[in-house]
PDB file of N, CA and C in Angstrom:
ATOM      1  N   UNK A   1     135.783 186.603  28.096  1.00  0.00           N
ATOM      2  CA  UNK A   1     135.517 185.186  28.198  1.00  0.00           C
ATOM      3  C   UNK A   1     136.036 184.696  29.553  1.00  0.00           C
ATOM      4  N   UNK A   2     135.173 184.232  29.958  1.00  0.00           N
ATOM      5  CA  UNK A   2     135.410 183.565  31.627  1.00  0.00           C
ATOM      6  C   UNK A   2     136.342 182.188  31.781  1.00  0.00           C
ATOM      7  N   UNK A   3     137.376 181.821  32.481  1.00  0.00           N
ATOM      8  CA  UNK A   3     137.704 180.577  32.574  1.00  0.00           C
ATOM      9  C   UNK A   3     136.912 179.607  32.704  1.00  0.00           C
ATOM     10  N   UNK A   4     135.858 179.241  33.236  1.00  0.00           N
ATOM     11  CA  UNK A   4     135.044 178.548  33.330  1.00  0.00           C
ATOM     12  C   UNK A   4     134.729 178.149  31.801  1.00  0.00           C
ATOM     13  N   UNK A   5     134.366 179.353  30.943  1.00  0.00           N
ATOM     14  CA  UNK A   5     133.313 178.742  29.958  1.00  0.00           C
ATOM     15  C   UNK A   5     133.685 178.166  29.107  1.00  0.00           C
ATOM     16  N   UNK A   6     136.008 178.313  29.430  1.00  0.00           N
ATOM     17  CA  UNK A   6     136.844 177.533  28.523  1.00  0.00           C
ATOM     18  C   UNK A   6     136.328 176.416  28.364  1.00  0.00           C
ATOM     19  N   UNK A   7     136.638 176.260  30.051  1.00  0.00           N
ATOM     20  CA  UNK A   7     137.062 174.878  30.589  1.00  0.00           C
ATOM     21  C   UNK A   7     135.817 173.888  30.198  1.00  0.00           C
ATOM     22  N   UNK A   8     134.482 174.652  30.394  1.00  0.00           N
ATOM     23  CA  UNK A   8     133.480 173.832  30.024  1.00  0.00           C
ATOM     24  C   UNK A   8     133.556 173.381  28.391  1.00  0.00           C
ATOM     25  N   UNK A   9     133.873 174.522  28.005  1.00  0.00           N
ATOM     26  CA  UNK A   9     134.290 174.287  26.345  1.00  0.00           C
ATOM     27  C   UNK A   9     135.102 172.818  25.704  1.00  0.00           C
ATOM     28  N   UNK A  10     135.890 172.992  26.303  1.00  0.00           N
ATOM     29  CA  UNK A  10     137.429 172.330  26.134  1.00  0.00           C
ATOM     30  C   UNK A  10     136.257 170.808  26.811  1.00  0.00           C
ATOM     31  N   UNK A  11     135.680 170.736  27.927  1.00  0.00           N
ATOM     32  CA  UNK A  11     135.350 169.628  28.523  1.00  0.00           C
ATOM     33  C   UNK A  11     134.466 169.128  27.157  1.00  0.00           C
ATOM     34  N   UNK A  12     133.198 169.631  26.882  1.00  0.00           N
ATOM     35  CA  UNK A  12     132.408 168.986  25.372  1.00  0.00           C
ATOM     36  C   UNK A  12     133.203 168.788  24.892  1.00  0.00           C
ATOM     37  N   UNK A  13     134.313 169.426  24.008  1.00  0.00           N
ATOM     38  CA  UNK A  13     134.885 169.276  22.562  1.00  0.00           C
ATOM     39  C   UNK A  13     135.778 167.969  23.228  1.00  0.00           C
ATOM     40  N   UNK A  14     136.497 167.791  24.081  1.00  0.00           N
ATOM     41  CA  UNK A  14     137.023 166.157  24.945  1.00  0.00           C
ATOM     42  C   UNK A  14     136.020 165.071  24.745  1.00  0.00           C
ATOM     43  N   UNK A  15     134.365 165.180  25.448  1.00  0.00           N
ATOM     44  CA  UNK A  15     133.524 164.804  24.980  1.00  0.00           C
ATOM     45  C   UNK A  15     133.499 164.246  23.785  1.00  0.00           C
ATOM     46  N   UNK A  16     133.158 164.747  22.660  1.00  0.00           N
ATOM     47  CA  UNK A  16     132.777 164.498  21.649  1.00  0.00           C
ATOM     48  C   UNK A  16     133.843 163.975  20.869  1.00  0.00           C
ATOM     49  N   UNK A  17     135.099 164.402  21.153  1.00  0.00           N
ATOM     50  CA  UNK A  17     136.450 163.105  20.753  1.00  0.00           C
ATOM     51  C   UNK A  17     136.325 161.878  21.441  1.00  0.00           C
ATOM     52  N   UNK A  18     136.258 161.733  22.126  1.00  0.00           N
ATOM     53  CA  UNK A  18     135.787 160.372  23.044  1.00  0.00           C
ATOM     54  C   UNK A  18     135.012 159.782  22.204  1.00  0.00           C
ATOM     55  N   UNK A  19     133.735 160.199  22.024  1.00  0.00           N
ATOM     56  CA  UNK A  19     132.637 159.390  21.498  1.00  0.00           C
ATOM     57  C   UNK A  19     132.886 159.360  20.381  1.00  0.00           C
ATOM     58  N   UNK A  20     133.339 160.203  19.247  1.00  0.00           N
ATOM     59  CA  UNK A  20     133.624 160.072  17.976  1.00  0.00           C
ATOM     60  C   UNK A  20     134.603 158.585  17.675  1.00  0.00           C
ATOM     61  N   UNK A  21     135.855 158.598  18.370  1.00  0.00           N
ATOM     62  CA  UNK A  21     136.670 157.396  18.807  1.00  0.00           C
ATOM     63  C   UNK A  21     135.482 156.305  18.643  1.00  0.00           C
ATOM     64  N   UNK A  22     135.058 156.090  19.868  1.00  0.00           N
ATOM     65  CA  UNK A  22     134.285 154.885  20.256  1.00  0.00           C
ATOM     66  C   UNK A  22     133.382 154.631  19.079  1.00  0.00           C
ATOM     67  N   UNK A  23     132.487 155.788  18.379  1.00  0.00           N
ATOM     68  CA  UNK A  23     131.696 155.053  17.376  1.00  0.00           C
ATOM     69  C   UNK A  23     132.715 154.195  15.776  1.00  0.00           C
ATOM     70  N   UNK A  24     133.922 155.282  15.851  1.00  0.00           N
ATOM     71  CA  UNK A  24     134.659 154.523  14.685  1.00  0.00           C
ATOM     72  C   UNK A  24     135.537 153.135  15.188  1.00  0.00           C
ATOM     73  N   UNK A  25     135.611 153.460  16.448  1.00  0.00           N
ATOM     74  CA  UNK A  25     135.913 152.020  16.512  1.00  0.00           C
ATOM     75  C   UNK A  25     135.129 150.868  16.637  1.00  0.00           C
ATOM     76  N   UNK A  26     133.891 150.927  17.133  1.00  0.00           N
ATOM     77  CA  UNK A  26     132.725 150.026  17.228  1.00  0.00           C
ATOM     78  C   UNK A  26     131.853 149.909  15.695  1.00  0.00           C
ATOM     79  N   UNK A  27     132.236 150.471  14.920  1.00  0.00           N
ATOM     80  CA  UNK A  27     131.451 150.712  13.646  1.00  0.00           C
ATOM     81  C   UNK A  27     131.126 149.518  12.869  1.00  0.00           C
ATOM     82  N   UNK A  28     129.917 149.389  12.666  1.00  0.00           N
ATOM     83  CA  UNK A  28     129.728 147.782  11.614  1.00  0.00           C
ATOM     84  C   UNK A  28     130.827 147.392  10.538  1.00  0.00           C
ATOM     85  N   UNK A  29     131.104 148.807   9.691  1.00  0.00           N
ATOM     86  CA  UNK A  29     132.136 148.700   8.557  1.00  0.00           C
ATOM     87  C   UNK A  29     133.612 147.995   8.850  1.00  0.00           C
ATOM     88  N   UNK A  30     134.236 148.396   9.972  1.00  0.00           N
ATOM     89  CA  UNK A  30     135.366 148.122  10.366  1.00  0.00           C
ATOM     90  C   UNK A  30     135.028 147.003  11.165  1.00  0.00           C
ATOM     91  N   UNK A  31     134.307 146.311  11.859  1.00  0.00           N
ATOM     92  CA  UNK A  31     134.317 145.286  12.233  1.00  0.00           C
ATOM     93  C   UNK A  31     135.216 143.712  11.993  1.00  0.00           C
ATOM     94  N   UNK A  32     134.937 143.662  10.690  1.00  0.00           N
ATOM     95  CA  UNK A  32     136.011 142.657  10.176  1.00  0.00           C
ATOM     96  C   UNK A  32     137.493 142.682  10.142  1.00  0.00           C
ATOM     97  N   UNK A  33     137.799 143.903   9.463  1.00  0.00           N
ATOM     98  CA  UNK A  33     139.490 144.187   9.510  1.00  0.00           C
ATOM     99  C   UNK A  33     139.350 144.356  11.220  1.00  0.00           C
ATOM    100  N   UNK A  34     139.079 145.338  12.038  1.00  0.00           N
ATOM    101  CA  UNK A  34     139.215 145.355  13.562  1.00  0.00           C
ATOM    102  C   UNK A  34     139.746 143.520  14.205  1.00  0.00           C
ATOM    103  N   UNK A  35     138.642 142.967  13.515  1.00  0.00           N
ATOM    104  CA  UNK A  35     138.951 141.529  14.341  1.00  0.00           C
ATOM    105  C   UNK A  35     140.249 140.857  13.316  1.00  0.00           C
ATOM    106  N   UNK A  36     140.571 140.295  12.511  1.00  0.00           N
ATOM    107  CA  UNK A  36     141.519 140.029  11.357  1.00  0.00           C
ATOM    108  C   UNK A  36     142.560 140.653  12.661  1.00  0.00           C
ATOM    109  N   UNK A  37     143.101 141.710  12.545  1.00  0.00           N
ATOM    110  CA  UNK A  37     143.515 143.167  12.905  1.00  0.00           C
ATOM    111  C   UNK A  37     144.194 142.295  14.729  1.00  0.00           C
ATOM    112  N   UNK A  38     143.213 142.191  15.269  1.00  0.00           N
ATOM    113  CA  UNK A  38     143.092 141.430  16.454  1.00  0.00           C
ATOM    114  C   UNK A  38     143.641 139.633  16.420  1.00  0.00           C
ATOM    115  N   UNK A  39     143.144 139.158  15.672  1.00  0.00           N
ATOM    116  CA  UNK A  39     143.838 137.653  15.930  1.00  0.00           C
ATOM    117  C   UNK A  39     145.118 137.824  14.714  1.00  0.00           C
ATOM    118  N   UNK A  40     145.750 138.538  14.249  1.00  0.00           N
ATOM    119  CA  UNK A  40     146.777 138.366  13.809  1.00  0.00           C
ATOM    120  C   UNK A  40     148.144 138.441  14.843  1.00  0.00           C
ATOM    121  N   UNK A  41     147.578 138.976  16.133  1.00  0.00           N
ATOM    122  CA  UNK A  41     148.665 139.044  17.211  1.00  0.00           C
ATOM    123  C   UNK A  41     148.838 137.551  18.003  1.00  0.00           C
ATOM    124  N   UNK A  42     147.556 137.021  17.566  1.00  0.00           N
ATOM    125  CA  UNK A  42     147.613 135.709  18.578  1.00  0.00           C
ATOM    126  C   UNK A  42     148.446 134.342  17.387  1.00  0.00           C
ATOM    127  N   UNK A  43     148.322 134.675  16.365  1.00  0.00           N
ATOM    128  CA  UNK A  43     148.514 133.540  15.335  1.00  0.00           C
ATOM    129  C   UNK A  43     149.956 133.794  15.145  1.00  0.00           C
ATOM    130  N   UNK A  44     150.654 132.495  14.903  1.00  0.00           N
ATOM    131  CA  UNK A  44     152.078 132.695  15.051  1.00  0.00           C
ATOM    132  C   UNK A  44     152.097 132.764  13.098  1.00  0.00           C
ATOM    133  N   UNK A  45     153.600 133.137  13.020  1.00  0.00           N
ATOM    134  CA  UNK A  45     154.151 133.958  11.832  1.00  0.00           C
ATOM    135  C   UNK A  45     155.107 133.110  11.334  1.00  0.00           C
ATOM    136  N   UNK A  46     154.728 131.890   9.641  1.00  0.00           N
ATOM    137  CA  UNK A  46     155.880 131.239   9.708  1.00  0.00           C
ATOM    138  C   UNK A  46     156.721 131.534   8.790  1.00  0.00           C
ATOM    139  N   UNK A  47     156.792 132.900   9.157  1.00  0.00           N
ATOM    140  CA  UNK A  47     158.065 133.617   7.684  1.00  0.00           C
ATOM    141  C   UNK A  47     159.175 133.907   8.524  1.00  0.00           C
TER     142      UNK A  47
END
């Protein structure tokens, strides 16, 4: 096995974690909790 065909290896399988990420985070399902999720940092806390 050639270094190269690691490296190309290793480069897709990086790839495809990337994009896997991005679709679960952009996903219709999670959309709501994501945002909730998001303005709970801006809204103050009166406990």
């Amino acid at each position: 096995m050639d270094i190269n065909l690691i490296r190309g290896l290793v480069t897709v399988a990086a790839l495809a974690a990337f994009l896997g990420i991005v679709w679960w985070a952009y996903s219709p399902a999670r959309k709501k909790r994501l945002e909730d999720a998001g303005r709970s940092v801006l809204e103050e806390n009166d406990q």
